[in-house]
PDB file of N, CA and C in Angstrom:
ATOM      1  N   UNK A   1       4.011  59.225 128.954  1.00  0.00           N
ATOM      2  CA  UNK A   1       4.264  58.072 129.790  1.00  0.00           C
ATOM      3  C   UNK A   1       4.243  58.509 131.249  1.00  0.00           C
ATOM      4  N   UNK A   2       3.445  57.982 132.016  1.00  0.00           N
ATOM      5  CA  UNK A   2       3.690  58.221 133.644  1.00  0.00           C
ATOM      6  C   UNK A   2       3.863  57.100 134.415  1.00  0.00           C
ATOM      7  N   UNK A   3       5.723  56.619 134.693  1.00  0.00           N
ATOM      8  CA  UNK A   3       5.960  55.844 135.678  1.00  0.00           C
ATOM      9  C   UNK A   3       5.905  56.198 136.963  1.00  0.00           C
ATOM     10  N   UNK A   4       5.564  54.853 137.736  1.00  0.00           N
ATOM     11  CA  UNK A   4       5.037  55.258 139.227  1.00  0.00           C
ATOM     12  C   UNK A   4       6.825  54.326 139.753  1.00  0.00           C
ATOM     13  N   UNK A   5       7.355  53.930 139.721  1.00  0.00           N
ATOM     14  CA  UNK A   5       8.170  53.176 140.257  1.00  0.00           C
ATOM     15  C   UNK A   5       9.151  52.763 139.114  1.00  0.00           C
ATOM     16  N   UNK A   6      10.889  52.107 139.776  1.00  0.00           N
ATOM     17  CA  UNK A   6      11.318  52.020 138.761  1.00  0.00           C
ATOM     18  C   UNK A   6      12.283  50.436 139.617  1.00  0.00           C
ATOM     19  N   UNK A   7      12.551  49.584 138.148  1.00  0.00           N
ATOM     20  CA  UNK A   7      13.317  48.814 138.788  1.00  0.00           C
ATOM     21  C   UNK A   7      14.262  48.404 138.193  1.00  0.00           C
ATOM     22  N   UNK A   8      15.606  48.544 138.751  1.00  0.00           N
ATOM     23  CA  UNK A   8      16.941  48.920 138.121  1.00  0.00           C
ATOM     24  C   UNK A   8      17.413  47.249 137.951  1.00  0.00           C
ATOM     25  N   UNK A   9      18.355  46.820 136.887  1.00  0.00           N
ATOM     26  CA  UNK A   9      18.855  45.887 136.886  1.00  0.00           C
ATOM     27  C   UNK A   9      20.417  45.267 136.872  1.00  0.00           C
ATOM     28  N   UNK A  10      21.019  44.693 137.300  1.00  0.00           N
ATOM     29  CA  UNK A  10      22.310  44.492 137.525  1.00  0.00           C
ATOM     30  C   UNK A  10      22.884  43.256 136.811  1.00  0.00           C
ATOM     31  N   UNK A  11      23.292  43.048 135.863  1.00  0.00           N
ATOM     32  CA  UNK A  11      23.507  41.530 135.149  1.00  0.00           C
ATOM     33  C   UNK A  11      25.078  41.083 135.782  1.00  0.00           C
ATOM     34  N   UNK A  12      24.612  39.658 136.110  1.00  0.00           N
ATOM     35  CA  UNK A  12      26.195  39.335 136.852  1.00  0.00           C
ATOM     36  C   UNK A  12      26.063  37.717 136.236  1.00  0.00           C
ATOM     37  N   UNK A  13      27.775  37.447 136.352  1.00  0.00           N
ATOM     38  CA  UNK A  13      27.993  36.027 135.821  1.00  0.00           C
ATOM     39  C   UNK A  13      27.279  34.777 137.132  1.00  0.00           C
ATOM     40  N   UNK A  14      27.360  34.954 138.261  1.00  0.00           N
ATOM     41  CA  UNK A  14      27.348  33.816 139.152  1.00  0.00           C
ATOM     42  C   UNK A  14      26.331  34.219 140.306  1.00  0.00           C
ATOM     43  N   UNK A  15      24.886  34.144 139.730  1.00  0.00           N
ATOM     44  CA  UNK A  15      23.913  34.348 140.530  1.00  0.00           C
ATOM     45  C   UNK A  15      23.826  34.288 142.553  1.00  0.00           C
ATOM     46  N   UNK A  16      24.481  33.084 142.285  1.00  0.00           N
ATOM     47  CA  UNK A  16      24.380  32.778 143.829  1.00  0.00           C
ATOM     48  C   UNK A  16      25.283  33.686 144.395  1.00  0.00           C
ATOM     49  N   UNK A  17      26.697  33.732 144.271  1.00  0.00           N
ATOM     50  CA  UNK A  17      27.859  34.559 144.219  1.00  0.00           C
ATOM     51  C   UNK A  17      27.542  35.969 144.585  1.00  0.00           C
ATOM     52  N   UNK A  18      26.927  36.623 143.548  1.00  0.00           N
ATOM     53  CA  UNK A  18      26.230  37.712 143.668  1.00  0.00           C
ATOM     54  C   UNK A  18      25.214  38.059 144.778  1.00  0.00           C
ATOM     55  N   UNK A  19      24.503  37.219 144.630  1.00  0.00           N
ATOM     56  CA  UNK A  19      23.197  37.347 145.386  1.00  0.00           C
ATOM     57  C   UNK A  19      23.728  37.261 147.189  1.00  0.00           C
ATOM     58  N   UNK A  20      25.259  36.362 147.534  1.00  0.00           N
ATOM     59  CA  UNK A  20      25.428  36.736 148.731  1.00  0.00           C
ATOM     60  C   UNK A  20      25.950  37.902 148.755  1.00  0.00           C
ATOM     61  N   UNK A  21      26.781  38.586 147.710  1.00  0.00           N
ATOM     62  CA  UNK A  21      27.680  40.023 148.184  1.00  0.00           C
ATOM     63  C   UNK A  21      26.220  40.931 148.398  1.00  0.00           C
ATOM     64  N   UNK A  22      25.063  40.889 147.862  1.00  0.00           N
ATOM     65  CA  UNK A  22      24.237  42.100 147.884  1.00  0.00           C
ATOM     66  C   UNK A  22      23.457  41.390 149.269  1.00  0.00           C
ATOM     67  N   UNK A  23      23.507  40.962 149.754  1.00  0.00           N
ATOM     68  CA  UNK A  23      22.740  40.349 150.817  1.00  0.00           C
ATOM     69  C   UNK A  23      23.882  40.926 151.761  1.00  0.00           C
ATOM     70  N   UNK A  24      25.384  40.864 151.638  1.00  0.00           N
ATOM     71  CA  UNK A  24      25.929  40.868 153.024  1.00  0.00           C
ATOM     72  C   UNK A  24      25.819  42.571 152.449  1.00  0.00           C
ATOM     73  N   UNK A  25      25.686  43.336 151.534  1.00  0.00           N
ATOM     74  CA  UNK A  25      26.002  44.824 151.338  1.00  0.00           C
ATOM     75  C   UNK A  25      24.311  45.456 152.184  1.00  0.00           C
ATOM     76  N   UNK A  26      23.922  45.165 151.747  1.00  0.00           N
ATOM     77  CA  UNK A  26      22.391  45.257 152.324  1.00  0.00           C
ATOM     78  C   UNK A  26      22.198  44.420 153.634  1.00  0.00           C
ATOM     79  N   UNK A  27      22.815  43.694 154.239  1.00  0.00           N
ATOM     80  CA  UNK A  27      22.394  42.857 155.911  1.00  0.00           C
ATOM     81  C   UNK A  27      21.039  42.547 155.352  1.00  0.00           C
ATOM     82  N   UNK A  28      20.246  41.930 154.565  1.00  0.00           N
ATOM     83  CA  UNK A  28      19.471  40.994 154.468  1.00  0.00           C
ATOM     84  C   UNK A  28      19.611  40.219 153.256  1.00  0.00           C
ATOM     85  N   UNK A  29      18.503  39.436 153.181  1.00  0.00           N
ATOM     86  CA  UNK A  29      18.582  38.345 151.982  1.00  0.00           C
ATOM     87  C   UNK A  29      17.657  39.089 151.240  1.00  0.00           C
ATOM     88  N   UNK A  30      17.568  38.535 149.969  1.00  0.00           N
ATOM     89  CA  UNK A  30      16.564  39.373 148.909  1.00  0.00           C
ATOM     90  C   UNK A  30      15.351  39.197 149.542  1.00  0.00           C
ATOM     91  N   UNK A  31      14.226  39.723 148.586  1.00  0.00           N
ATOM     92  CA  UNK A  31      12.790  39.749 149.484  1.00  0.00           C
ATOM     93  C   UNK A  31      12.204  39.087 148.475  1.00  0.00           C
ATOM     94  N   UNK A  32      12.342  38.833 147.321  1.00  0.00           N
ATOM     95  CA  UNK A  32      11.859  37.476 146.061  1.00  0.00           C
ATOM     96  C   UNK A  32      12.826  36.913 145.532  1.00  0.00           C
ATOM     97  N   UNK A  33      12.548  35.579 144.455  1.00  0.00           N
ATOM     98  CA  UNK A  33      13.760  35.037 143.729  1.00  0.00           C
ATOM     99  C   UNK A  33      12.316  34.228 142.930  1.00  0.00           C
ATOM    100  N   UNK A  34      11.515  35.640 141.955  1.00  0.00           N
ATOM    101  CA  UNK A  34      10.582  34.985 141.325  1.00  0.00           C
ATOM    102  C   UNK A  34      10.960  34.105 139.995  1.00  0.00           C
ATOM    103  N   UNK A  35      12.078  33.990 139.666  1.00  0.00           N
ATOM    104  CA  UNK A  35      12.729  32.700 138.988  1.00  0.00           C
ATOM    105  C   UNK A  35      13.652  32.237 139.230  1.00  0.00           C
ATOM    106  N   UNK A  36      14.587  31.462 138.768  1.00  0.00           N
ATOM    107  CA  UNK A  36      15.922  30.867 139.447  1.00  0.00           C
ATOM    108  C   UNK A  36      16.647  31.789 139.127  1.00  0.00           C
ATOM    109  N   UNK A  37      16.912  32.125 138.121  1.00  0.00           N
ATOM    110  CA  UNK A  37      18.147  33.166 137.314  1.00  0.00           C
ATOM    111  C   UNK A  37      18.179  35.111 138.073  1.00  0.00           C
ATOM    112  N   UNK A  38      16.643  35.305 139.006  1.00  0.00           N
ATOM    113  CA  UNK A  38      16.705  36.409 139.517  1.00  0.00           C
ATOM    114  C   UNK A  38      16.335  36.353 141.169  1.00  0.00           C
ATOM    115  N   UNK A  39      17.350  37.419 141.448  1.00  0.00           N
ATOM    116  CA  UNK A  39      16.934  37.819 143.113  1.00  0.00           C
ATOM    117  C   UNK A  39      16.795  39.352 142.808  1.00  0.00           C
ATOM    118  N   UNK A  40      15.827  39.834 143.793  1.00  0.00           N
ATOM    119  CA  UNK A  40      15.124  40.832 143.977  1.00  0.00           C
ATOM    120  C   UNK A  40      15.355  41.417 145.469  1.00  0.00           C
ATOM    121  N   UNK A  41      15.390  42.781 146.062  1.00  0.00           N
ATOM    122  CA  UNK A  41      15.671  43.678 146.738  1.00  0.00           C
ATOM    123  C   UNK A  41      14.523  44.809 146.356  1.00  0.00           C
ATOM    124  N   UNK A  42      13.365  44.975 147.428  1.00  0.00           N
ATOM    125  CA  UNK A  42      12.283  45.824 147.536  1.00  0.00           C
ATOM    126  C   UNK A  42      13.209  46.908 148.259  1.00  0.00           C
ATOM    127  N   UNK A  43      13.184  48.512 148.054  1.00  0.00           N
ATOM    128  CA  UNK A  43      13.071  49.481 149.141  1.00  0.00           C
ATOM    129  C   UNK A  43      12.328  50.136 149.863  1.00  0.00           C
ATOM    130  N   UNK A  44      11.836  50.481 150.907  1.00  0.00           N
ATOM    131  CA  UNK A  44      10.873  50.988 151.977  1.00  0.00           C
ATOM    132  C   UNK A  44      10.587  52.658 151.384  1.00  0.00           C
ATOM    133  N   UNK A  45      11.322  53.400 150.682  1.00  0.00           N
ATOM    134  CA  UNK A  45      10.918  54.597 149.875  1.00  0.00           C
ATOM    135  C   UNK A  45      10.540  54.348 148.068  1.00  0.00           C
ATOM    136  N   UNK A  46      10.445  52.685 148.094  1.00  0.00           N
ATOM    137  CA  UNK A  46      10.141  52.684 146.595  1.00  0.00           C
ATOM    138  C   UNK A  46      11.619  52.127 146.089  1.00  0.00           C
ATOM    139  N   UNK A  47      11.232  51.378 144.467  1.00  0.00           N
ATOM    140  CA  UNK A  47      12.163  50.938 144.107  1.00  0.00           C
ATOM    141  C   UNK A  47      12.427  49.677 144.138  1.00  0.00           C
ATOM    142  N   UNK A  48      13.700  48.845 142.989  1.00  0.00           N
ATOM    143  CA  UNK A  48      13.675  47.533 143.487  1.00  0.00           C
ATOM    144  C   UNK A  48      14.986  47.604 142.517  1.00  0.00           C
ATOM    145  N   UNK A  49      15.690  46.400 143.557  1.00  0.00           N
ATOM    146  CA  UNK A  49      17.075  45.801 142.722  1.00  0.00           C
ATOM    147  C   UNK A  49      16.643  44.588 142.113  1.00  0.00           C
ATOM    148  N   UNK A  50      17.042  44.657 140.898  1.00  0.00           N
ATOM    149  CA  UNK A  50      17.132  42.790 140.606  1.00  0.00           C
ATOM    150  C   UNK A  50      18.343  42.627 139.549  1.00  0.00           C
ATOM    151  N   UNK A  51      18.850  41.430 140.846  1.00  0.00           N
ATOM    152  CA  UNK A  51      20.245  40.995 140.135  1.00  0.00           C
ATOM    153  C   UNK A  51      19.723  39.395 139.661  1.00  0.00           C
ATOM    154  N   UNK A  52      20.616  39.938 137.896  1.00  0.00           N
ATOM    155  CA  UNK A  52      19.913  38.471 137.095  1.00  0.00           C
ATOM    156  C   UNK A  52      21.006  38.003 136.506  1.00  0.00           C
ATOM    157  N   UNK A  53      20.937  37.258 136.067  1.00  0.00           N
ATOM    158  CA  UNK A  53      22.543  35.971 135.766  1.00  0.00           C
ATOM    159  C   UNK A  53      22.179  36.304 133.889  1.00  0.00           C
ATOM    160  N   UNK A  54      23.501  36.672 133.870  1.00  0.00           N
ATOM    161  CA  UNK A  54      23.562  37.376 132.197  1.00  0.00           C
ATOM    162  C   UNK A  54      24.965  37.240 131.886  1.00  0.00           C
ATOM    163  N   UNK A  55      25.568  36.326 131.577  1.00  0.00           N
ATOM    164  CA  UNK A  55      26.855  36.220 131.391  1.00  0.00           C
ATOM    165  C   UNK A  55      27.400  37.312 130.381  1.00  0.00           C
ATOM    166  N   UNK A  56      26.733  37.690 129.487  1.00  0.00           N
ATOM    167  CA  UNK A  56      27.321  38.496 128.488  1.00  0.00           C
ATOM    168  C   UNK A  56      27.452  39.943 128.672  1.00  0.00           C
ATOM    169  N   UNK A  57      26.393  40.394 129.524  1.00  0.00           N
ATOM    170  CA  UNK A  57      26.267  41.332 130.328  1.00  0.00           C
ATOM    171  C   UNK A  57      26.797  41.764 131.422  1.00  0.00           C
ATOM    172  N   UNK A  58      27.559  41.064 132.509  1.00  0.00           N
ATOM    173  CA  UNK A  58      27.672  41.061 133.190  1.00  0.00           C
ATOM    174  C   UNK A  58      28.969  42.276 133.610  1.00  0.00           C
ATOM    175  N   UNK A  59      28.903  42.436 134.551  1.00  0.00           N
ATOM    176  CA  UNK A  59      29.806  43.843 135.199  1.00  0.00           C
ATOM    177  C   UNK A  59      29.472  44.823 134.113  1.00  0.00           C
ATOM    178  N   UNK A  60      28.578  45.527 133.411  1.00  0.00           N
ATOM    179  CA  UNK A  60      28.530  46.385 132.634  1.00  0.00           C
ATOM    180  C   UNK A  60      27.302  47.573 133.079  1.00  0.00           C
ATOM    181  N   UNK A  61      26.595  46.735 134.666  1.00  0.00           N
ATOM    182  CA  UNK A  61      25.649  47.584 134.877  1.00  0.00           C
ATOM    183  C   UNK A  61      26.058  48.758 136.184  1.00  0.00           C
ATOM    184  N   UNK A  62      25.373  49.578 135.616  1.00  0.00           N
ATOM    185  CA  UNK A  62      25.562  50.517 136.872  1.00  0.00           C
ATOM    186  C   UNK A  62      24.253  51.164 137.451  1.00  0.00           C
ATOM    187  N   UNK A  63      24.037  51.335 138.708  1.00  0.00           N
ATOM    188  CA  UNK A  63      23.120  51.765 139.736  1.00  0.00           C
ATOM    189  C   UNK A  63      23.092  52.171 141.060  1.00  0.00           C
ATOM    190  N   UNK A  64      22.088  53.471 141.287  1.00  0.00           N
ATOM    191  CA  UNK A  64      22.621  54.045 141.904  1.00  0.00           C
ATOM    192  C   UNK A  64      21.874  53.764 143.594  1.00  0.00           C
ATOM    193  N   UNK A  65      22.536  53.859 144.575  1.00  0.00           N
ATOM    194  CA  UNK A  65      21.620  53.499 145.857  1.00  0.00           C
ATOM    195  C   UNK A  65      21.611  55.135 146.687  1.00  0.00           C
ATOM    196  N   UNK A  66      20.348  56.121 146.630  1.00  0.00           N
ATOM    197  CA  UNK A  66      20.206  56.866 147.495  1.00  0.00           C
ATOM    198  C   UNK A  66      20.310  56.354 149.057  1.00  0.00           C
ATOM    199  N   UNK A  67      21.764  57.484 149.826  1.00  0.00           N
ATOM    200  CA  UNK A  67      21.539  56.777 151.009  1.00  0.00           C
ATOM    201  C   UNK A  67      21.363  58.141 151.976  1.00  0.00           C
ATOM    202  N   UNK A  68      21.217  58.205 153.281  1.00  0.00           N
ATOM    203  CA  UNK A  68      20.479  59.121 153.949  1.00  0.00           C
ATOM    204  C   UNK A  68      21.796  59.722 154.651  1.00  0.00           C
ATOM    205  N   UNK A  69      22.940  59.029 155.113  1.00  0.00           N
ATOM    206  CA  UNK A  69      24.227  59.734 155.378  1.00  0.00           C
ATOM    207  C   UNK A  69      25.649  58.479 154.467  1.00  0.00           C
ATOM    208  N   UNK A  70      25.668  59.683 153.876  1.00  0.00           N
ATOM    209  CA  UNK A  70      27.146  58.395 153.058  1.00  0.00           C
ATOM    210  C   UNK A  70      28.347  57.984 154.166  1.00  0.00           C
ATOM    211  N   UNK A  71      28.633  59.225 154.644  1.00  0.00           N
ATOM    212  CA  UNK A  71      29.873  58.281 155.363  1.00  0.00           C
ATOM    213  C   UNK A  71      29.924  57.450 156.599  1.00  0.00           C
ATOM    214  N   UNK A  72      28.107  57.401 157.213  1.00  0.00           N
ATOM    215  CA  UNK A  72      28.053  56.284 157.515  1.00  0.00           C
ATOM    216  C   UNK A  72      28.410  55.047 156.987  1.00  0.00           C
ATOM    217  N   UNK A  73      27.513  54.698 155.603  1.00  0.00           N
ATOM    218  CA  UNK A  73      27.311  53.945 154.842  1.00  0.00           C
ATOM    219  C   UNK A  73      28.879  53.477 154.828  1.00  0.00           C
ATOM    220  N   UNK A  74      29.687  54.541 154.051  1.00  0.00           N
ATOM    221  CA  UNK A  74      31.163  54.670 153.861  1.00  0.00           C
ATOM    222  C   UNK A  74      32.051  53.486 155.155  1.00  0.00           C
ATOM    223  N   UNK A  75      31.701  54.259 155.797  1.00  0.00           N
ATOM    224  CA  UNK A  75      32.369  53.547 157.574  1.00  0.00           C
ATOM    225  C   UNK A  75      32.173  52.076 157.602  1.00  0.00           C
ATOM    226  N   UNK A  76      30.882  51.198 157.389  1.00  0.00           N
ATOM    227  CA  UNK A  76      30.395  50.254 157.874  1.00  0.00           C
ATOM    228  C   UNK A  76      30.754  49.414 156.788  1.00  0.00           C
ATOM    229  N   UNK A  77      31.383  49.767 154.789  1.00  0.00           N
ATOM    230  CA  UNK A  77      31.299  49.170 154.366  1.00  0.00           C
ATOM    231  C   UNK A  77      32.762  49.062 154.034  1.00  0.00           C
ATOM    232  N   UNK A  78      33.787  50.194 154.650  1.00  0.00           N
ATOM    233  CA  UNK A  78      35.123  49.799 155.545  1.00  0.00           C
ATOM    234  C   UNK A  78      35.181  48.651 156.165  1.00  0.00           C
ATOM    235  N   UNK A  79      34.320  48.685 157.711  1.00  0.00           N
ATOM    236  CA  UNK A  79      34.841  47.656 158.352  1.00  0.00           C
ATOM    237  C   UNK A  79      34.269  46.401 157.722  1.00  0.00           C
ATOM    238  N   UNK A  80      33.671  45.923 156.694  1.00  0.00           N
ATOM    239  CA  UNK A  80      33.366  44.940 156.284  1.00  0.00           C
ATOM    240  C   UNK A  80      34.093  44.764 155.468  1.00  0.00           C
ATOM    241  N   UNK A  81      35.326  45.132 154.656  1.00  0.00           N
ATOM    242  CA  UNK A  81      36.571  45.244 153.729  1.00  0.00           C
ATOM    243  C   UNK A  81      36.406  45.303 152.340  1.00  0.00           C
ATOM    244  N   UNK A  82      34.917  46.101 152.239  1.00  0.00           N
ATOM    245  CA  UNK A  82      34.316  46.571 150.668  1.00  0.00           C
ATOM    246  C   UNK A  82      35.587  47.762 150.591  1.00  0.00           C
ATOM    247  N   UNK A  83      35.882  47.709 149.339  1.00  0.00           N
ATOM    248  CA  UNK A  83      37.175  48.782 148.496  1.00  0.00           C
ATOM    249  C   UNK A  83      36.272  49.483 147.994  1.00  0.00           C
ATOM    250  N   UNK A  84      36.655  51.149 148.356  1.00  0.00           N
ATOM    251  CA  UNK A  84      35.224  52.542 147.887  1.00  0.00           C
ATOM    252  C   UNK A  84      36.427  53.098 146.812  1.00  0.00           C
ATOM    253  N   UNK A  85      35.787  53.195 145.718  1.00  0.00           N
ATOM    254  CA  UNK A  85      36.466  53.817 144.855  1.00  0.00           C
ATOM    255  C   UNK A  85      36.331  55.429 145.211  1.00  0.00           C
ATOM    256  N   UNK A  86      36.439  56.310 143.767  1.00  0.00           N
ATOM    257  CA  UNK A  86      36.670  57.949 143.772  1.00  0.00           C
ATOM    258  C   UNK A  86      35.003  58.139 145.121  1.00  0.00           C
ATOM    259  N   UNK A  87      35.319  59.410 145.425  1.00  0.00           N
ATOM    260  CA  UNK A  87      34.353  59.936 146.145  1.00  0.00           C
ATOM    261  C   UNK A  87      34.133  61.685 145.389  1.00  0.00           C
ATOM    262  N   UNK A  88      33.126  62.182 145.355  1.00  0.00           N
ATOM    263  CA  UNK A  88      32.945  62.944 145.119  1.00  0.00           C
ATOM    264  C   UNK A  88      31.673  63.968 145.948  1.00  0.00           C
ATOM    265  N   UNK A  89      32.454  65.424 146.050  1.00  0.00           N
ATOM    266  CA  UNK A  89      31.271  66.195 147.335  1.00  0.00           C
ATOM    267  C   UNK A  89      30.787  67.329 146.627  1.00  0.00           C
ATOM    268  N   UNK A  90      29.947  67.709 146.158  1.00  0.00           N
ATOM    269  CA  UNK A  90      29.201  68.832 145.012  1.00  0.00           C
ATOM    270  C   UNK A  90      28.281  69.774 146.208  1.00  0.00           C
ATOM    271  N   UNK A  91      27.627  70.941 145.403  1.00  0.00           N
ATOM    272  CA  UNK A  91      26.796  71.607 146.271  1.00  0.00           C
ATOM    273  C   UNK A  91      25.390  70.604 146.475  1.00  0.00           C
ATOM    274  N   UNK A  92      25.171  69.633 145.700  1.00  0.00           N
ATOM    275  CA  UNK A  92      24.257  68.742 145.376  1.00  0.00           C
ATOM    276  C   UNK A  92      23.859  67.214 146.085  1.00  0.00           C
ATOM    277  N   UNK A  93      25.014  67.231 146.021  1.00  0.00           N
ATOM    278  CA  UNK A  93      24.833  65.552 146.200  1.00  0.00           C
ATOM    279  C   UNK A  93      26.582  64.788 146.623  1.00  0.00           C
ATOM    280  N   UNK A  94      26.736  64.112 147.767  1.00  0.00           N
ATOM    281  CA  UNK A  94      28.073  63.261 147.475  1.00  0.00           C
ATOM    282  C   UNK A  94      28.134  62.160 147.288  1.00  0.00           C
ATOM    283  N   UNK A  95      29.224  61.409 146.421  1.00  0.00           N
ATOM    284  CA  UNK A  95      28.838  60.201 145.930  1.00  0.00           C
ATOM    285  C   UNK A  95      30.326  59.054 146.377  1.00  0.00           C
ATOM    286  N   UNK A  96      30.397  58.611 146.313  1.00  0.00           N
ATOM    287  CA  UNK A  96      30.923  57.165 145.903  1.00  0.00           C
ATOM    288  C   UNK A  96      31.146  55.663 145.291  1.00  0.00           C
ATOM    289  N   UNK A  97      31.689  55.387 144.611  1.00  0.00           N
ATOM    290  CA  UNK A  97      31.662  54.408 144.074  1.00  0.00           C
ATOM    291  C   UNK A  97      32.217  53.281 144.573  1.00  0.00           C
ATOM    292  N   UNK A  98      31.855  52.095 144.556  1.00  0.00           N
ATOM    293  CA  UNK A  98      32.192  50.783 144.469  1.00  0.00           C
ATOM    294  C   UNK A  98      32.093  49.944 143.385  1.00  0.00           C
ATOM    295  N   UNK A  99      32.120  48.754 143.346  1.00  0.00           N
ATOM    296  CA  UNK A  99      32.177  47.682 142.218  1.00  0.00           C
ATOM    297  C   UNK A  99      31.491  46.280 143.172  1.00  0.00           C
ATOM    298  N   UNK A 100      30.658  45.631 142.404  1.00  0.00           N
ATOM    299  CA  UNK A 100      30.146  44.426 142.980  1.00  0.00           C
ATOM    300  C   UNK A 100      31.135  43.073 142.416  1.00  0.00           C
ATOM    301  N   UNK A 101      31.337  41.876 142.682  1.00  0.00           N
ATOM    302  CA  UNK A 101      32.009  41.043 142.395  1.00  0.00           C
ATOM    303  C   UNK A 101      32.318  40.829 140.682  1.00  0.00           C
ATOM    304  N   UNK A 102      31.356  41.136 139.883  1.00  0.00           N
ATOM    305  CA  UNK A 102      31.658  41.281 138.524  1.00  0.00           C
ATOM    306  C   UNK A 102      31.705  42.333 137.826  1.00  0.00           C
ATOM    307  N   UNK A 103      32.039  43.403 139.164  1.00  0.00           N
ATOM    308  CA  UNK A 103      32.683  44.674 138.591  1.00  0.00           C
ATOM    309  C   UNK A 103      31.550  45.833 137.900  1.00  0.00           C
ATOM    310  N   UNK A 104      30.301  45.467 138.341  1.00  0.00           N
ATOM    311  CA  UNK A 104      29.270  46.584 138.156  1.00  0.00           C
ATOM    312  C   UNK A 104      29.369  47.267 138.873  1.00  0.00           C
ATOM    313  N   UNK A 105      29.447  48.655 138.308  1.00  0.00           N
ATOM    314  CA  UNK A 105      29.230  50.144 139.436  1.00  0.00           C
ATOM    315  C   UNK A 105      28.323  50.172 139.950  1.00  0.00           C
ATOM    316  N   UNK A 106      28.839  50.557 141.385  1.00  0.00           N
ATOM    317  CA  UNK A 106      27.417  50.783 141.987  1.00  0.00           C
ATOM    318  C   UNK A 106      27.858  52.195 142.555  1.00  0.00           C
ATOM    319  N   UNK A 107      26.871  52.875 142.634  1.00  0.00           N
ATOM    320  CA  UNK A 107      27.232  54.640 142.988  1.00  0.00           C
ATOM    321  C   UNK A 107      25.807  54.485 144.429  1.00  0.00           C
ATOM    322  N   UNK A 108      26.911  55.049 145.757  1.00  0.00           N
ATOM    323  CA  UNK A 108      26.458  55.552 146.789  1.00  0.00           C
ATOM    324  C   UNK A 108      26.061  57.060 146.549  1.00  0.00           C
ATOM    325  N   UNK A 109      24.838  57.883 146.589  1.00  0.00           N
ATOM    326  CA  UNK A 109      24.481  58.925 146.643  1.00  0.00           C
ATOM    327  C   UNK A 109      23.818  59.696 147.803  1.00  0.00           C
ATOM    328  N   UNK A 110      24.718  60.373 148.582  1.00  0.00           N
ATOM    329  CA  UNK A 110      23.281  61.204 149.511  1.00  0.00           C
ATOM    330  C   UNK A 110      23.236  62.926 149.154  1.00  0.00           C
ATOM    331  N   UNK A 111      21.847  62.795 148.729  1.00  0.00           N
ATOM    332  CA  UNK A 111      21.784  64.605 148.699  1.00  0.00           C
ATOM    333  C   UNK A 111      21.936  65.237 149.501  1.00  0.00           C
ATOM    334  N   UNK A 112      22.507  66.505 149.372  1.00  0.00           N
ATOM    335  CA  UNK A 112      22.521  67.640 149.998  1.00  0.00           C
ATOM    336  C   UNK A 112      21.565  68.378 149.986  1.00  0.00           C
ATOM    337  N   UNK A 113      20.864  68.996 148.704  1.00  0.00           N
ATOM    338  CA  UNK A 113      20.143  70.446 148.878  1.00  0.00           C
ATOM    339  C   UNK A 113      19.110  70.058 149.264  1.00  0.00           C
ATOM    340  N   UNK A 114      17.763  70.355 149.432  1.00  0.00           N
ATOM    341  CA  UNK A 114      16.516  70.269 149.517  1.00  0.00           C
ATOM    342  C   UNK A 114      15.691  69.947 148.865  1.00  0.00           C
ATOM    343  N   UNK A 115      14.705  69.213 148.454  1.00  0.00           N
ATOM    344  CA  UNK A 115      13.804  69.044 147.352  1.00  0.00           C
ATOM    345  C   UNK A 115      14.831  67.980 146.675  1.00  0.00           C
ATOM    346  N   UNK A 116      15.647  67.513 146.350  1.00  0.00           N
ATOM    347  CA  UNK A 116      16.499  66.500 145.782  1.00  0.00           C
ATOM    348  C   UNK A 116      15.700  64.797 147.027  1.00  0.00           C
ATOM    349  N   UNK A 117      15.188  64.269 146.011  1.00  0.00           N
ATOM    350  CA  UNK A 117      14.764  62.932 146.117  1.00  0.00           C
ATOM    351  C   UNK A 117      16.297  62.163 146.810  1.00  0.00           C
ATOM    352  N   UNK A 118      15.910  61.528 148.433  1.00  0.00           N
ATOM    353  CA  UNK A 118      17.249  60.585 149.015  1.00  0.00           C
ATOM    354  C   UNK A 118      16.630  59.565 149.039  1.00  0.00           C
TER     355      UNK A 118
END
C-alpha cells in the first residue's frame, strides 16, 4: 500500500457546536463542508481534519496536531481559556493534551530531534 496523504477523523455529537470550537482553535473557518454532517480543515504541510456528527462515536476520537513551537501554541490557547491537560517533554517530541467539547483528545506535538516529521 502507498499512502500519499492522510485524513484523520473526529466524531462529535453537535456539528455546528463543534465546528465553532475548531474554527476558534484554528482562527479560521473550515475550508469545505462537502455534506451537511461534515466540516473539513486542509493543512499547508499536508493533511486534513474532518469533524463529522456521530453521536455514538462521539468524544472517543483522538488526533494529533504537529505544531512548530508548543508553548507558543500552549500560551495563546491559555489566553483564550482552553484547559491543557498532562504535558509531556521526551528527547523526541513534547506534547500536550486537550479535549474538544465532546471530550475527544486532541494531542499538541512539536518535535525535537531532526528528521522527525512537524
Amino acid at each position: 500500500m502507498t499512502v500519499s496523504n492522510v485524513l484523520a477523523g473526529v466524531a462529535v455529537k453537535n456539528l455546528n457546536a463543534s465546528t465553532q470550537w475548531y474554527e476558534w482553535i484554528f482562527k479560521r473557518p473550515a475550508d469545505t463542508r462537502p455534506m451537511p454532517e461534515v466540516a473539513e480543515w486542509h493543512f499547508p504541510e499536508g493533511g486534513w481534519l474532518q469533524v463529522f456528527r456521530d453521536e455514538k462515536r462521539a468524544g472517543s476520537s483522538s488526533v494529533t496536531f504537529a505544531v512548530q513551537n508548543l508553548e507558543d501554541e500552549l500560551q495563546g490557547l491559555r489566553v483564550q481559556g482552553v484547559t491543557i491537560g498532562k504535558t509531556t517533554d521526551t528527547d523526541m517530541v513534547k506534547t500536550a493534551l486537550l479535549a474538544d467539547p465532546d471530550g475527544n483528545q486532541i494531542v499538541l506535538a512539536q518535535a525535537k530531534a531532526s528528521g522527525i516529521a512537524s
